[in-house]
Protein backbone atom coordinates (compact mmCIF):
# COMPACT_ATOMS: atom_id res chain seq x y z
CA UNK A 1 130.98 79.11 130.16
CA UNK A 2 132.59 82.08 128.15
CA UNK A 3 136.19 82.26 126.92
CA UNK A 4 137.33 85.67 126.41
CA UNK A 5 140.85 85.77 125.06
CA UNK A 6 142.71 89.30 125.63
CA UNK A 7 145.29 89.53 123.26
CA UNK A 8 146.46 93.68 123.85
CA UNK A 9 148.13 95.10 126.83
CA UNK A 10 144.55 95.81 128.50
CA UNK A 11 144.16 97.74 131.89
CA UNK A 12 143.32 94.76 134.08
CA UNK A 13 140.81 97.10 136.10
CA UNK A 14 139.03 97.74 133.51
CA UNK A 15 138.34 94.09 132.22
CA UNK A 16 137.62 93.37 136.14
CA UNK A 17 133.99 92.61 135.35
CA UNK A 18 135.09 90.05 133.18
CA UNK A 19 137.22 87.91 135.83
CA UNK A 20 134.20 88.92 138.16
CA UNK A 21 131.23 86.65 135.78
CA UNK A 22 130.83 83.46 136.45
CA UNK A 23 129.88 82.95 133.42
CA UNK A 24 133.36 84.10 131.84
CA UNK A 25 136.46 82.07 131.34
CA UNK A 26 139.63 85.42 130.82
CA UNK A 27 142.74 84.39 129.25
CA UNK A 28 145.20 86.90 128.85
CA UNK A 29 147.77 86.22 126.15
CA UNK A 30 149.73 89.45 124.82
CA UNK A 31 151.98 89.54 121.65
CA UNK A 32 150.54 86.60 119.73
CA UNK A 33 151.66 86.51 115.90
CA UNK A 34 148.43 85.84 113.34
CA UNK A 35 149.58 81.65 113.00
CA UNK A 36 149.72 81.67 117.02
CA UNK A 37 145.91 83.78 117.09
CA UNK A 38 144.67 81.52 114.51
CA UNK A 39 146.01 78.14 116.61
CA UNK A 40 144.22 79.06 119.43
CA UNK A 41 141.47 81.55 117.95
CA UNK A 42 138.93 78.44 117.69
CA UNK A 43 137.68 77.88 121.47
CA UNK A 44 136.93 81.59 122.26
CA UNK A 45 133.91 83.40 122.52
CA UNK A 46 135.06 86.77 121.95
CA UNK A 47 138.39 88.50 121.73
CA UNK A 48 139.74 92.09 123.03
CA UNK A 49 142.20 93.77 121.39
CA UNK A 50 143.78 97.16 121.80
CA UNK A 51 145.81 98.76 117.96
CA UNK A 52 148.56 96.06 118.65
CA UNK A 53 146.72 92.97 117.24
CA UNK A 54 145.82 92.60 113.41
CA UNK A 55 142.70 90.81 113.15
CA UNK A 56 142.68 89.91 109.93
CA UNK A 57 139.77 87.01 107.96
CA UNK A 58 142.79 84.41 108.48
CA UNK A 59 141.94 84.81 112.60
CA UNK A 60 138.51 85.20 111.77
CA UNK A 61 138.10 82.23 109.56
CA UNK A 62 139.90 79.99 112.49
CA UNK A 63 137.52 81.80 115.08
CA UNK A 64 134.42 79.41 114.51
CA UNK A 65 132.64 80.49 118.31
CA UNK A 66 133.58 84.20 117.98
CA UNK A 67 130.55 86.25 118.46
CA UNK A 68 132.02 89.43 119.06
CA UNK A 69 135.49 91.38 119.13
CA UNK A 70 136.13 94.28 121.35
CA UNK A 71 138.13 97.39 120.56
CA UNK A 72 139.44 99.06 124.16
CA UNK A 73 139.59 102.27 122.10
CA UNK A 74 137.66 103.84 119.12
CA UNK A 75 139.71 103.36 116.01
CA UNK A 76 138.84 99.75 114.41
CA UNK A 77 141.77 100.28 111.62
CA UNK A 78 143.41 96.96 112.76
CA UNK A 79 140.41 95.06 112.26
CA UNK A 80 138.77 93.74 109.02
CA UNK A 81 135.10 94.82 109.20
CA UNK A 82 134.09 93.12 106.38
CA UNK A 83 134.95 90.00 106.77
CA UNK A 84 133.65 90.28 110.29
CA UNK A 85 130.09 90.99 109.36
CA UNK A 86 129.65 88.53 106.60
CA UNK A 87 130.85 85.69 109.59
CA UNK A 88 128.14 87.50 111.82
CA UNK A 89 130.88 88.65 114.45
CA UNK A 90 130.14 91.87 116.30
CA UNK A 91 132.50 94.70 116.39
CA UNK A 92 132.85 96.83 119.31
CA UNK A 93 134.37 99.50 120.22
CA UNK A 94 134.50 101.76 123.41
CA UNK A 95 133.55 105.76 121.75
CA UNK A 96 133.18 107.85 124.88
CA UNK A 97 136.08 106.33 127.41
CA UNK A 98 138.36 108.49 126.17
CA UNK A 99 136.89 111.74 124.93
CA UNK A 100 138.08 113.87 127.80
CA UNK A 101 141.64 112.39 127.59
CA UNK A 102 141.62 113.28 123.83
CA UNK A 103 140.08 116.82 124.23
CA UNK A 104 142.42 117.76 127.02
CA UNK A 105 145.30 116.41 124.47
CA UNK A 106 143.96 118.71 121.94
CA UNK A 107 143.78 121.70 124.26
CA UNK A 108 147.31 121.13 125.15
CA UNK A 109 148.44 120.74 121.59
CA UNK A 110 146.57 124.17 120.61
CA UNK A 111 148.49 126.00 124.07
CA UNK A 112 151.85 123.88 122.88
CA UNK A 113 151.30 125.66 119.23
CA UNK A 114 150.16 129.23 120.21
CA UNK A 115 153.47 129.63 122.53
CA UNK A 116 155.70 126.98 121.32
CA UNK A 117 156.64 125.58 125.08
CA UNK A 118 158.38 122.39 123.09
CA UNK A 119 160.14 124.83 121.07
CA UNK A 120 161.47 126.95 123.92
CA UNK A 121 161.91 123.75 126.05
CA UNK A 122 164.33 122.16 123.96
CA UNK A 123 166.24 125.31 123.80
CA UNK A 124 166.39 126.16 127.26
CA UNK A 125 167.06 122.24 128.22
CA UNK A 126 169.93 122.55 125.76
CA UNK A 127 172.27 125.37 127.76
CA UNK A 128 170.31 128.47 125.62
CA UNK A 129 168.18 131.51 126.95
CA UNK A 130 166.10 132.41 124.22
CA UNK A 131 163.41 134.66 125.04
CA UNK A 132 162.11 135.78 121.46
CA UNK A 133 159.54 132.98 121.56
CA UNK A 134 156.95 135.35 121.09
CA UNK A 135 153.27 133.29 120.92
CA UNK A 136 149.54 133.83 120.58
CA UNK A 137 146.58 134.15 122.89
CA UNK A 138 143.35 132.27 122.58
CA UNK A 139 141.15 134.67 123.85
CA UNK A 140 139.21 136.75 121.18
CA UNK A 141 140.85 134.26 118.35
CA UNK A 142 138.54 132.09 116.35
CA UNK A 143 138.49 128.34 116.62
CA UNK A 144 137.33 126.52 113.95
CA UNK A 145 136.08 122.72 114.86
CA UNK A 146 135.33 120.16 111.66
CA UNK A 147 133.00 117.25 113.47
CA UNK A 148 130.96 117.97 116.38
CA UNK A 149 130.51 114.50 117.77
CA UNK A 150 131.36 113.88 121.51
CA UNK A 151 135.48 114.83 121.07
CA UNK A 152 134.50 118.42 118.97
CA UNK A 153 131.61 119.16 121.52
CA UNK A 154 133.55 119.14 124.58
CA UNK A 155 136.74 121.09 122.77
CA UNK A 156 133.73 123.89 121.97
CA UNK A 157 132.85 124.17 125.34
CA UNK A 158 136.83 124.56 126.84
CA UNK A 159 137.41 127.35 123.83
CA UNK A 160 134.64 128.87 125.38
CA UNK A 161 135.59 129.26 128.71
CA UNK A 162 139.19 130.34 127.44
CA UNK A 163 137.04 133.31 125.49
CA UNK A 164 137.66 131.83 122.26
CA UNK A 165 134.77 132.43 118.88
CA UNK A 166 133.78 128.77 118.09
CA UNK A 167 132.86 127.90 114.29
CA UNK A 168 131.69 124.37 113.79
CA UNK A 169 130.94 122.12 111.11
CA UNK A 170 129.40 118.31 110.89
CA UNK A 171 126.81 117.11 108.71
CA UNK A 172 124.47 116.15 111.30
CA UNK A 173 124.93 119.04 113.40
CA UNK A 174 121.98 120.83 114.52
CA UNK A 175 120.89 124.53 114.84
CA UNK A 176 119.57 124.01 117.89
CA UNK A 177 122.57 121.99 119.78
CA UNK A 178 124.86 124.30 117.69
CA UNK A 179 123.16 126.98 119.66
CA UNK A 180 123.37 125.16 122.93
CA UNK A 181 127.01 124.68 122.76
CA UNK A 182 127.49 128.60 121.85
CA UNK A 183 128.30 127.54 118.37
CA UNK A 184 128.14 129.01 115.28
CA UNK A 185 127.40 126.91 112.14
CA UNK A 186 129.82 127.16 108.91
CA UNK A 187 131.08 125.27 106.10
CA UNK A 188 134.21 123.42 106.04
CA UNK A 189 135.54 126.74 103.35
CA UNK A 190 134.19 129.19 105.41
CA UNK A 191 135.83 128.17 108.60
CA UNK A 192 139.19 127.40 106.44
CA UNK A 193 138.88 131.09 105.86
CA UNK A 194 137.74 132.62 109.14
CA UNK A 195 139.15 130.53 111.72
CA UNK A 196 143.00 131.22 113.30
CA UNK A 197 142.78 127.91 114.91
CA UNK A 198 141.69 124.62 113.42
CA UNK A 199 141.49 121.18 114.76
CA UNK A 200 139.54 118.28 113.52
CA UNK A 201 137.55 115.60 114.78
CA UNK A 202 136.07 113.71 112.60
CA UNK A 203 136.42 109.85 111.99
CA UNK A 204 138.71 108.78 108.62
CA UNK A 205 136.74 108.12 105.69
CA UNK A 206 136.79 108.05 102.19
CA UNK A 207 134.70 111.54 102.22
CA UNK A 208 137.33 113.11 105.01
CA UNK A 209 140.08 112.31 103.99
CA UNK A 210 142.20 114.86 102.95
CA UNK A 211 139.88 117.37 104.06
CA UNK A 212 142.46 120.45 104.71
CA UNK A 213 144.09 120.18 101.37
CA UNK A 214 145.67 122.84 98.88
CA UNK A 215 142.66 124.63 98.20
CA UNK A 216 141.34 125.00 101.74
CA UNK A 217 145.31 126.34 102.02
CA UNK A 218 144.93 128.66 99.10
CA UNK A 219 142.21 130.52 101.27
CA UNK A 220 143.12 130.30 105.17
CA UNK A 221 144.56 133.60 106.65
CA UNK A 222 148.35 133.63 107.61
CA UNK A 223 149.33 133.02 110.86
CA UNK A 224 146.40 130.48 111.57
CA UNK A 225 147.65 126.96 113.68
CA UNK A 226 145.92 123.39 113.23
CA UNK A 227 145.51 120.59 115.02
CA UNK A 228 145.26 117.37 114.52
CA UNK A 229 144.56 114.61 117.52
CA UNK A 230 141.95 112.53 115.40
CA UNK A 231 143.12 109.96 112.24
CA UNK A 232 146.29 110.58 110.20
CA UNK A 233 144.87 111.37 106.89
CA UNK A 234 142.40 114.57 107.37
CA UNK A 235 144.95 116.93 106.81
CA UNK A 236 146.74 116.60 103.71
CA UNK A 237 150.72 116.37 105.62
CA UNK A 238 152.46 117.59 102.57
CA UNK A 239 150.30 120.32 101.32
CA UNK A 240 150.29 121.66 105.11
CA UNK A 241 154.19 121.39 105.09
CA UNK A 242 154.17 123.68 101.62
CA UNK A 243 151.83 126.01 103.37
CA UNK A 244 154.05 126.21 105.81
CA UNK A 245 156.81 127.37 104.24
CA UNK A 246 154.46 129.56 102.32
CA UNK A 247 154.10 131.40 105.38
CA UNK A 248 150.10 130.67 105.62
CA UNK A 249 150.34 128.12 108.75
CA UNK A 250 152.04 129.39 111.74
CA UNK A 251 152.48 126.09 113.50
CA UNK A 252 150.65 122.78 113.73
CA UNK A 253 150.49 120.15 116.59
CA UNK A 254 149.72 115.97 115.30
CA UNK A 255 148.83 113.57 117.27
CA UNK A 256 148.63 111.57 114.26
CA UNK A 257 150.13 110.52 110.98
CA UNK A 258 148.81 109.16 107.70
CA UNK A 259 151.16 106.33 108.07
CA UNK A 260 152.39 105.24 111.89
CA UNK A 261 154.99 105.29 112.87
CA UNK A 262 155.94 108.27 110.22
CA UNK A 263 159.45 107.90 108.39
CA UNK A 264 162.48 108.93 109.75
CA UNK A 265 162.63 111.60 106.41
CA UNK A 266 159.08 112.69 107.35
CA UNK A 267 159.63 116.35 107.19
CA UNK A 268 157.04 117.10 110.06
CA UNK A 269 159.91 115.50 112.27
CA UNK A 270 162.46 118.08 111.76
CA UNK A 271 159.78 120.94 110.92
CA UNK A 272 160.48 123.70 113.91
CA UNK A 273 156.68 124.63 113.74
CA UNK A 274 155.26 121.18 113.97
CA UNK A 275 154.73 119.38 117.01
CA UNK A 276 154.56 115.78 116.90
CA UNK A 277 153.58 113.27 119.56
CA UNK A 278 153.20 109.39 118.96
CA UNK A 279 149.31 108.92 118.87
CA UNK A 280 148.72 109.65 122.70
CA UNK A 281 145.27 110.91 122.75
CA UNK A 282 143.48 108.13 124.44
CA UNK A 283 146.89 107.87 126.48
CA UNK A 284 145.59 108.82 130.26
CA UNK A 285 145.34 106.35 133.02
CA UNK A 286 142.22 107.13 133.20
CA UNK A 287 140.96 106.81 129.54
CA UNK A 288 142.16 103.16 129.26
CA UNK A 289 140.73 102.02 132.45
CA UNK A 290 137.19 103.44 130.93
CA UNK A 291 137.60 102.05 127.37
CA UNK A 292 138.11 98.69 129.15
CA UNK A 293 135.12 98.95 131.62
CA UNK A 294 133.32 100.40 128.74
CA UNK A 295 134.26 97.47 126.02
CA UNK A 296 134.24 94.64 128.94
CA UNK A 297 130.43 95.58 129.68
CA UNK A 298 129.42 95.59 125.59
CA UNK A 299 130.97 92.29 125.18
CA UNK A 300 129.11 90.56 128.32
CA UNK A 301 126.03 91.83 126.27
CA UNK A 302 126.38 90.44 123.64
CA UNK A 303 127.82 87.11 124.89
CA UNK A 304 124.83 86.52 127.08
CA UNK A 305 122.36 87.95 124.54
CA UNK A 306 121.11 91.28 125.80
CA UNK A 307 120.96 94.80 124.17
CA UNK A 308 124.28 96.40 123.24
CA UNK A 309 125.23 99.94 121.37
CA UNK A 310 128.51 99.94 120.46
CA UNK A 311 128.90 97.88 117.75
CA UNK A 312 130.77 99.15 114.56
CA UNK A 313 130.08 96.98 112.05
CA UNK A 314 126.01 97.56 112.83
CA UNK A 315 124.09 101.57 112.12
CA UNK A 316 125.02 103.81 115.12
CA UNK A 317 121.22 104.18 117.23
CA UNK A 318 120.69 107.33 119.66
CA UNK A 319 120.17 106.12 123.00
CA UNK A 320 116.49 107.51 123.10
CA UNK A 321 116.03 105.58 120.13
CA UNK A 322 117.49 102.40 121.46
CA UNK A 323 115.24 102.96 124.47
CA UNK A 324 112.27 103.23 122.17
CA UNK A 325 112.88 100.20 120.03
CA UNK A 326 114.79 97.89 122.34
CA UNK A 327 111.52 96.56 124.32
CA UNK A 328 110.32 95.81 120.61
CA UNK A 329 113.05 93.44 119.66
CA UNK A 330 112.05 90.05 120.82
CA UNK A 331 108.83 90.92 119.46
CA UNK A 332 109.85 91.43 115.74
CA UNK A 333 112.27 88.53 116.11
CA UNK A 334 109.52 85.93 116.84
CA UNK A 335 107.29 87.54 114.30
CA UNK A 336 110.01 86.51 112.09
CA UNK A 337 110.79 83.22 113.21
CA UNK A 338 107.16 82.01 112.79
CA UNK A 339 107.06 83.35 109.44
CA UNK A 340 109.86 81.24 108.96
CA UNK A 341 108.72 77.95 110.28
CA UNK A 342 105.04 78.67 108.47
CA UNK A 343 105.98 79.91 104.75
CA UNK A 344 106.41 77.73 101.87
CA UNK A 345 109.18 78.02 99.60
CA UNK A 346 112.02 80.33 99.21
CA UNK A 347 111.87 83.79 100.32
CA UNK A 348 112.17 86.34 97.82
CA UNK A 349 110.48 89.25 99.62
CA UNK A 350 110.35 90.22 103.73
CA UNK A 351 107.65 93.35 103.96
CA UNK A 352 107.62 95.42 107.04
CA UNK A 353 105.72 97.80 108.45
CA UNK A 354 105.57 100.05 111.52
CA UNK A 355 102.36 101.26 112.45
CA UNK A 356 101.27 103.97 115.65
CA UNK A 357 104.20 105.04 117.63
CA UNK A 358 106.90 103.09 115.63
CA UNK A 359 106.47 105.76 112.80
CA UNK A 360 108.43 108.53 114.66
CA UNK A 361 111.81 106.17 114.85
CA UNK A 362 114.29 104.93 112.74
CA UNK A 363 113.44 101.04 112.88
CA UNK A 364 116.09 100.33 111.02
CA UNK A 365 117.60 97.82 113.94
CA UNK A 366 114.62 96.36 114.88
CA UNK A 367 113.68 95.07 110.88
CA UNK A 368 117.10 93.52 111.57
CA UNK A 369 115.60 91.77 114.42
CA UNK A 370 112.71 90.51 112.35
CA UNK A 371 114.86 89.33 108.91
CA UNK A 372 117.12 87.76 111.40
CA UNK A 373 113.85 85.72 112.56
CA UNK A 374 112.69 84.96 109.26
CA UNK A 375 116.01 82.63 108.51
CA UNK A 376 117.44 81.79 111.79
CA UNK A 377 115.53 78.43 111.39
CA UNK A 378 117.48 77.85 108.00
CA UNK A 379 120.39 79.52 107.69
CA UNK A 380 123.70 78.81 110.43
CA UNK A 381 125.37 81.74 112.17
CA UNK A 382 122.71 84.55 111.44
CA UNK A 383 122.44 87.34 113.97
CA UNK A 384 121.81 90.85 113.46
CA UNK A 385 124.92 92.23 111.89
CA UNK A 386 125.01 89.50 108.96
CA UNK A 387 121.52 89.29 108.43
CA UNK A 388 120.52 92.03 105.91
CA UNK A 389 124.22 91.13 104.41
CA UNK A 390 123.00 87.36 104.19
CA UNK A 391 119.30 88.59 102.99
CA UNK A 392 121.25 90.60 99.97
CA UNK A 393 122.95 87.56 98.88
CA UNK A 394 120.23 85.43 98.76
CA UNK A 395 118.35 88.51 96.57
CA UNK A 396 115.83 88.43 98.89
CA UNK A 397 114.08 92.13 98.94
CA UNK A 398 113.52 94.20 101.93
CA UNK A 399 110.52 96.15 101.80
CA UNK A 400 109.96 98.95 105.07
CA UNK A 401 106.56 100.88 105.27
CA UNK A 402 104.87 102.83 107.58
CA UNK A 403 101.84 103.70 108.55
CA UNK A 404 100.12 106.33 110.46
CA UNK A 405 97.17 104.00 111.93
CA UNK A 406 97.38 100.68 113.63
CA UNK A 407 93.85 100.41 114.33
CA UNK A 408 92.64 99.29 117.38
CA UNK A 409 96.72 99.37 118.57
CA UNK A 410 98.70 102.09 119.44
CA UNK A 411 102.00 100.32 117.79
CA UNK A 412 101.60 97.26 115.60
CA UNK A 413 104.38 95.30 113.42
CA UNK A 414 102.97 93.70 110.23
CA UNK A 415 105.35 91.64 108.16
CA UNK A 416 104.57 89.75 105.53
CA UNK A 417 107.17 86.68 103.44
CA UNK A 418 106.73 86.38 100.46
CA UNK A 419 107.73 83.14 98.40
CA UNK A 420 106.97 81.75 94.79
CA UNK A 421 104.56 79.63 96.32
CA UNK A 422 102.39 81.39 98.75
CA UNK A 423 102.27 84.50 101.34
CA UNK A 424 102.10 84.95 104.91
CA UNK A 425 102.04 87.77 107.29
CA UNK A 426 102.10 88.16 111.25
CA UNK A 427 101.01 91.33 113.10
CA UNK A 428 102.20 91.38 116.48
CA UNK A 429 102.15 94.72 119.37
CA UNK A 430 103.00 95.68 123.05
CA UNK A 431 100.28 95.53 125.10
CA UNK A 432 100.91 97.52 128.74
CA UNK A 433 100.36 94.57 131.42
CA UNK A 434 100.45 91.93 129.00
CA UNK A 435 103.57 92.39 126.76
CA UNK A 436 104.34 91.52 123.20
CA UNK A 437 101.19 89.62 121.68
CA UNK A 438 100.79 87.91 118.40
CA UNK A 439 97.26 89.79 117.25
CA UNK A 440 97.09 88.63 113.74
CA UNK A 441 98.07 85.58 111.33
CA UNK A 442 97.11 85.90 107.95
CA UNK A 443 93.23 87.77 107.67
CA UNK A 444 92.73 85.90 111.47
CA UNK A 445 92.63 87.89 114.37
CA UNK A 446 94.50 85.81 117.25
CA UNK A 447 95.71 87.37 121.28
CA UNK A 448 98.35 84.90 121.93
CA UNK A 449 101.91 85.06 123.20
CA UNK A 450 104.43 83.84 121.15
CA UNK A 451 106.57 81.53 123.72
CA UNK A 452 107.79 77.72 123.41
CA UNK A 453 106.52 75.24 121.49
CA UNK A 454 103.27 75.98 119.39
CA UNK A 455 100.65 74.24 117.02
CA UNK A 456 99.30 76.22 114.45
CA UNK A 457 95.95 73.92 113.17
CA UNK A 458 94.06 75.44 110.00
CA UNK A 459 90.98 74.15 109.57
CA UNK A 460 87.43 73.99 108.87
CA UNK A 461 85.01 75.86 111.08
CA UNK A 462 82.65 73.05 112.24
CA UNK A 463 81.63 71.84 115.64
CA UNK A 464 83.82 69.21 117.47
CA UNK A 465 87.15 70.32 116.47
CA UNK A 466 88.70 71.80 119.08
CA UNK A 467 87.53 68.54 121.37
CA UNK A 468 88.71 66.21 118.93
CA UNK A 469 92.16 68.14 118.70
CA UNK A 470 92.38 68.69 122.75
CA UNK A 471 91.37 64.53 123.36
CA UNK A 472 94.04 63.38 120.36
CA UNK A 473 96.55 65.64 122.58
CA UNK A 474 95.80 64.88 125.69
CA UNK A 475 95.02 61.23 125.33
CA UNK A 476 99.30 61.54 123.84
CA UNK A 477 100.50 62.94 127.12
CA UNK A 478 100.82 66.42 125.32
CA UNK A 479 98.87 69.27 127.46
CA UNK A 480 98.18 72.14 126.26
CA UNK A 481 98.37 75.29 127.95
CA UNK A 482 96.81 77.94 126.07
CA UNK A 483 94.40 77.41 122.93
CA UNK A 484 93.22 80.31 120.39
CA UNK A 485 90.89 80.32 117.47
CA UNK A 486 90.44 82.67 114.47
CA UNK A 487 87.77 83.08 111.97
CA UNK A 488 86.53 85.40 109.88
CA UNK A 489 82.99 83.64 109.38
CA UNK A 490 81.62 80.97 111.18
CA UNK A 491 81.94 77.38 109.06
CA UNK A 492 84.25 78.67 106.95
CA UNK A 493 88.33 78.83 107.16
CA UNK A 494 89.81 79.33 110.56
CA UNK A 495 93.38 78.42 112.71
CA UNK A 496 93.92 77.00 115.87
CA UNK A 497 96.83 78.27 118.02
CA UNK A 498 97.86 76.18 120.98
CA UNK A 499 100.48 76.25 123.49
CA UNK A 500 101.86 72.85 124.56
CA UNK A 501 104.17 72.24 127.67
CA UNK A 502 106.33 70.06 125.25
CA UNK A 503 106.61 69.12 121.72
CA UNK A 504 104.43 67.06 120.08
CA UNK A 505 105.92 63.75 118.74
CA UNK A 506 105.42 62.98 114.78
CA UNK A 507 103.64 60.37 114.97
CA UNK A 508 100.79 62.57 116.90
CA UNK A 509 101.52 65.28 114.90
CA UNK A 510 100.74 63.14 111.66
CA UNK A 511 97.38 61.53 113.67
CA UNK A 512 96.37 65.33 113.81
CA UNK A 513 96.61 65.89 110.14
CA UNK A 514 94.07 63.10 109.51
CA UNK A 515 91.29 64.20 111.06
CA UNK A 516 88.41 65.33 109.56
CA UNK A 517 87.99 68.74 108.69
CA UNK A 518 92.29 69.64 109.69
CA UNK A 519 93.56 70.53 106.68
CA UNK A 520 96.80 72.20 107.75
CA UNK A 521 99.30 71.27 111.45
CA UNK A 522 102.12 73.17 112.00
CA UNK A 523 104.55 72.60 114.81
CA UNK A 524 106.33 75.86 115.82
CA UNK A 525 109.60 76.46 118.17
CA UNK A 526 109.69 80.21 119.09
């Protein structure tokens, strides 16, 4: 049974699939100081929070079952990312479930700016009739959009439709979905200097911040309007206030502030061409039912071990990527859990490479997958967000290759572990109808599957062997269900791979190494 402690104000429909699994244990416990969290932190398996709750290493430390952390929402500022991926904990967060609710915002804030409605509310609520609020139209104006991601791309396609130019920038950007989305491609200076409308949409990072400064002021056109629904912090707030009263910016709408909740002083409050809201752009009923259904669903993923996408703390994959590589995980990670249980020494070196149709992909998740199998069997709390963090510490080298021929396969996975004292390598593929296979161990060629317990015999080649192993075994109560041999030339080296229905005891295991002509046994859990 799970334990899932929600600590925000959380839209109970969308955590409904969470009191639905029978699995799950939901305790909902809202406005909980960091000594209260950290009382309590230590019998839960995962905890959802919203921006209210701090999770800081203190809760973290205290959390010793916490596997994952959910975000109902897309910033992770309240959350300390580092310490969660050296403990192994994976960070979620819910990107799409409110990227219609924030667009929408962002279209209202550019409408709000271009013909001042609070403005001319306030006035007309307070007794006066002033019709000299004269405004803009969006049609045949320019809209320039810094970061294209889901947010940007949906904002392109409404300034469309409202007959608006759209100039877009983000590093990873394409030509070709540029062109799809009507789009034209420009540097963050060039759309500074072309566009009469700006909002931004990019996440807050050391490269973005501060974005839209002085010198992107120094060359915008006058009159031009900005927005801002994304992170506090893009925009530089004081140089836009100067270029406001420079005349340059017409009006600007925030959503956001570099510091929340702003000052009192904070001259955008009392600016008469800035409108402010308090950080409403994931604010719709709708957007915080779907960040919860969209967070609740990650986290029952990743509590009861299946594929997941959202996680922050781990490289972003493309969901045709993910669909690629995900049938490929278990494979890699029992690749590198025998390499584990079969390699002498320390590891100073994990090689990898991707052979066949693996060389198209980044494979960058799946060699977490297989250094994650490598120490699983020796090192506690290792899962795929800490393990190339844990690998690092230990100095242990990560080596990726690729190749363009797998031989006989049309996808292989070679690793090899590499310690002072000796080195071993596993190939392993998919095979249609058969599923992942263990095809190589060392310079043998082995077809086994790499499930439950396992005996991995080296040997001489030399009649009566096998027999002698299968009587010793079976004479022990220990049956064996599959068997495999490898050689490269008869009577000389070879292995023995056997499936067994349950572990061998010691004692048998120690009777095996004294035959004649076994000069290796190796009992393996995969």
């Amino acid at each position: 049974m799970y334990k899932v402690l929600v600590s925000d104000p959380i839209s109970d429909m969308g955590i409904q699939m969470l009191y639905d699994a029978a699995d799950v244990e939901v305790v909902k416990q809202t406005g909980l100081s960091e000594d209260e969290l950290v009382a309590i932190i230590g019998e839960y398996d995962a905890l959802l929070v919203r921006s209210q709750t701090k999770v800081t290493e203190k809760i973290m430390s205290a959390g010793s079952k916490l596997k994952v952390i959910g975000r109902a929402g897309v910033g992770v500022d309240n959350i300390d990312l580092e310490a969660a991926t050296k403990r192994g904990i994976i960070v979620i967060n819910a990107p799409d479930g409110n990227t219609i609710a924030t667009c929408e915002l962002t279209f209202a804030m550019m409408m709000s700016t271009a013909r001042m409605i609070p403005q001319a509310y306030k006035k007309t609520v307070g007794g006066e009739w002033d019709r000299k609020f004269i405004g803009v139209e969006l049609r045949n104006k320019t809209l320039g959009i810094l970061g294209m991601g889901r947010i940007g791309s949906e904002v392109a396609k409404r300034a469309k439709v409202f007959g608006m130019e759209v100039i877009g920038y983000d590093p990873f950007l394409t030509e070709e979905r540029a062109e799809k989305l009507g789009v034209k491609l420009g540097t963050v200076n060039e759309i500074v200097a072309k566009a009469d409308f700006i909002t931004v949409h990019t996440p807050l990072t050391p490269e973005t911040r501060h974005l839209i400064s002085k010198p992107q002021f120094e060359i915008m056109k006058p009159g031009m309007r900005l927005i801002n629904c994304a992170r506090g912090g893009i925009i530089d707030e004081m140089a836009m206030v100067e270029a406001i009263d420079q005349g340059i910016v017409a009006g600007a709408a925030f959503d956001v502030f570099e510091v929340e909740p702003p000052q009192k002083d904070h001259p955008f409050l009392n600016n008469p061409k800035v409108i402010v809201t308090p950080h409403l752009g994931a604010s719709t009923i709708e957007a915080q039912e779907n960040v919860a259904i969209d967070v609740s669903e990650e986290v029952l993923h990743i509590l009861r071990n299946e594929p997941f996408k959202n996680a922050v703390n781990l490289p972003p994959v493309p969901a045709n990527v993910l669909n690629k590589l995900q049938p490929y995980f278990g494979l890699g990670e029992k690749i590198g859990s025998i390499l584990g249980q079969i390699a002498q020494g320390a590891v100073y070196e994990i090689v990898v490479n991707y052979a066949g149709d693996l060389i198209d992909v980044d494979t960058s998740q799946l060699t977490r997958y297989i250094v994650k199998g490598v120490f699983e069997n020796q090192l506690e709390g290792i899962n795929i967000v800490n393990a190339m963090h844990l690998a690092k510490s230990r100095d242990v080298n990560i080596v990726v290759q690729t190749s363009n021929t797998s031989s006989s396969f049309t996808n292989l996975v070679t690793v090899t572990v590499k310690t002072k004292q000796e080195e071993k390598t596993l190939a392993g593929t998919l095979l249609s109808g058969y599923g992942e296979r263990i095809v190589r161990i060392d310079q043998y060629p082995v077809d086994f599957s790499a499930e439950g317990n396992l005996l991995l015999i080296s040997h001489n080649d030399k009649p009566g062997i096998i027999g002698r192993v299968g009587t010793l075994l079976g004479s022990n109560n220990v049956n064996i269900a599959t068997m495999q041999v490898g050689r490269k030339v008869i009577g000389g080296s070879a292995i023995m791979v056997l499936t067994i229905d349950k572990s061998a005891p010691a004692e048998v295991l120690a009777e095996l190494s004294t035959q004649a002509e076994i000069v290796n046994v190796r009992a393996l859990k995969v």
